[in-house]
Protein backbone atom coordinates (compact mmCIF):
# COMPACT_ATOMS: atom_id res chain seq x y z
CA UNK A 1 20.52 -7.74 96.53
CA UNK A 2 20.33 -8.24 92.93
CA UNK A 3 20.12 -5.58 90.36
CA UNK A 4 17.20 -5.56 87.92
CA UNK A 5 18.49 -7.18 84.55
CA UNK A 6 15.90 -5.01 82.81
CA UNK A 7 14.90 -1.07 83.13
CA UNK A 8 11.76 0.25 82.43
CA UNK A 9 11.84 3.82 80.61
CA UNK A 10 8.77 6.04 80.36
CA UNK A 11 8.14 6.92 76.90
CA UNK A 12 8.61 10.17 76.25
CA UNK A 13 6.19 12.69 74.29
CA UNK A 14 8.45 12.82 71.24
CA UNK A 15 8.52 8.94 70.67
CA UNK A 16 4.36 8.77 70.95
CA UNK A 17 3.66 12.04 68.08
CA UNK A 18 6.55 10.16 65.88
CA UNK A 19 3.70 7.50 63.90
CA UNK A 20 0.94 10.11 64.08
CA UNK A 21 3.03 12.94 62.41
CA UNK A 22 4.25 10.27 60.08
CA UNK A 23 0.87 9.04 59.37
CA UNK A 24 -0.65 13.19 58.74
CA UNK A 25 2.50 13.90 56.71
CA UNK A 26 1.64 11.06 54.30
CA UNK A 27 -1.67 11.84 54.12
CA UNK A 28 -1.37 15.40 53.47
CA UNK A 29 1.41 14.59 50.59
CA UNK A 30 -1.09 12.40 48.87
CA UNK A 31 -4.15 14.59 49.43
CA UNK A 32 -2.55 17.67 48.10
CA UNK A 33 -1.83 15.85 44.89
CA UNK A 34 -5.05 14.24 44.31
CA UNK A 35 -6.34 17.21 44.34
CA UNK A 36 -3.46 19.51 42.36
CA UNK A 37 -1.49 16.26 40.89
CA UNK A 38 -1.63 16.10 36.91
CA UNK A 39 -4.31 13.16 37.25
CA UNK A 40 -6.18 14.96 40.32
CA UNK A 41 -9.15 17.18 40.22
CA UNK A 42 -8.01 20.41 39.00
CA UNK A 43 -6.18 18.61 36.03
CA UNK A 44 -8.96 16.55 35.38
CA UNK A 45 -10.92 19.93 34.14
CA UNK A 46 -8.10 20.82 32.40
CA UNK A 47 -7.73 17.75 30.74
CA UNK A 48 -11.96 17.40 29.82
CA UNK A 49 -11.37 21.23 28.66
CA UNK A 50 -8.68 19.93 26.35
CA UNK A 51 -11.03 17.05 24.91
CA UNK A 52 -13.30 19.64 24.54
CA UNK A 53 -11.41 21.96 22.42
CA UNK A 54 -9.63 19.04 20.48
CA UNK A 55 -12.94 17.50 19.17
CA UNK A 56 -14.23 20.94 18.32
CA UNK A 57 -11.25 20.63 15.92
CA UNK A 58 -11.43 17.35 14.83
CA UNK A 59 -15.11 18.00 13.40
CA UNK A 60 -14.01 20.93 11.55
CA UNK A 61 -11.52 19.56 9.93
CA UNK A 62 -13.53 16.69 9.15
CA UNK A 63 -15.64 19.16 7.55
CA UNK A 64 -12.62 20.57 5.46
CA UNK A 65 -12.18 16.69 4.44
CA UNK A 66 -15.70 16.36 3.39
CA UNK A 67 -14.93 19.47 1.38
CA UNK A 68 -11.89 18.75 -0.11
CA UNK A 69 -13.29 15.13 -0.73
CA UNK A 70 -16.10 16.11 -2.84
CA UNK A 71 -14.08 18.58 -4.78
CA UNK A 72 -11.55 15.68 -5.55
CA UNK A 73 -14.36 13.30 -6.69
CA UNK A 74 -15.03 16.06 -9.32
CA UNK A 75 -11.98 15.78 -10.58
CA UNK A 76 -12.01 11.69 -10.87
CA UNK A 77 -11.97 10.47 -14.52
CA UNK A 78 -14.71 8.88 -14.42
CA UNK A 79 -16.74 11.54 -13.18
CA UNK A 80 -14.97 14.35 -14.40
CA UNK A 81 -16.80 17.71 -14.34
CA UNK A 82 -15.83 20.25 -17.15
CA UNK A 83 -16.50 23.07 -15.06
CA UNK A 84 -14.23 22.14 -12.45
CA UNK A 85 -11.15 20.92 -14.72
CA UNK A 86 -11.54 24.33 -16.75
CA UNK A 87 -10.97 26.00 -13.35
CA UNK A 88 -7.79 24.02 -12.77
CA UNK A 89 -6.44 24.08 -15.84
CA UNK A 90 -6.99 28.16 -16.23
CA UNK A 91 -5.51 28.60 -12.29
CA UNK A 92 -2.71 26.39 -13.14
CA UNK A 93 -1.43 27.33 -16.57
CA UNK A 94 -2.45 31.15 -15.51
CA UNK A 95 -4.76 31.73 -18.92
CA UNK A 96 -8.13 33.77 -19.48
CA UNK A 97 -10.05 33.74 -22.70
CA UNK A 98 -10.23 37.07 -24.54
CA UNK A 99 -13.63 37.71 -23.45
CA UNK A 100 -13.38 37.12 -20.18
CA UNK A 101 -12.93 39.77 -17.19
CA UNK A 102 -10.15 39.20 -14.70
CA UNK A 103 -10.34 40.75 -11.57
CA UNK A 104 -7.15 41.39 -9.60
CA UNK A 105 -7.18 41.20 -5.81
CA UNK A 106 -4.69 42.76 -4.03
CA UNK A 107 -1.89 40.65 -2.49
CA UNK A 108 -1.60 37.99 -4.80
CA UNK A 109 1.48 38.42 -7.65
CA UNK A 110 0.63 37.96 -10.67
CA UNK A 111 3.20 37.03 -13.93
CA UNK A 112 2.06 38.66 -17.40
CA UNK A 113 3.29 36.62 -20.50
């Protein structure tokens, strides 16, 4: 009698959990990092926190600019304001008229000539 050229195994219980376990660890790796991954949920408040706080900043210092930009225009020569070139020109060359009081606040060093 001949011998059966092929043999028939039963699977066992290992080799049927083998695609299912691979299939729950992959979805558990990229579950846990859309929600915890630096683009996932939690970072995603993080990050509209951070836009948040940034363009609290930026319009304050646009504010400053504003500022500082209308100060400079004073000082243009063709619309140069007395007022504000005496102030320069006293703060910079550190001189008071004779009539004048000066008022000294603390913290600041001040040269005598």
């Amino acid at each position: 009698m001949p011998r059966a050229a092929t043999r028939q195994r039963k699977k066992s219980v290992f080799r049927r959990l083998i695609t299912p376990a691979i299939a729950i660890a992959a979805l558990g790796y990229f579950g846990f990092h859309a929600m915890n991954g630096e683009l996932g949920l939690v970072g995603r408040a993080m990050i509209e926190r951070q836009v948040s706080e940034l363009e609290t900043e930026l319009s304050a210092l646009a504010a400053e600019r504003r500022e500082l930009q209308a100060r400079v225009s004073l000082l243009r020569p063709e619309s140069l304001d007395p007022d504000m070139l005496d102030e320069r020109a006293r703060l910079n060359l550190n001189l008071v008229h004779s009539n004048e009081l000066v008022v000294l606040r603390p913290g600041h060093r001040y040269e005598i000539n």
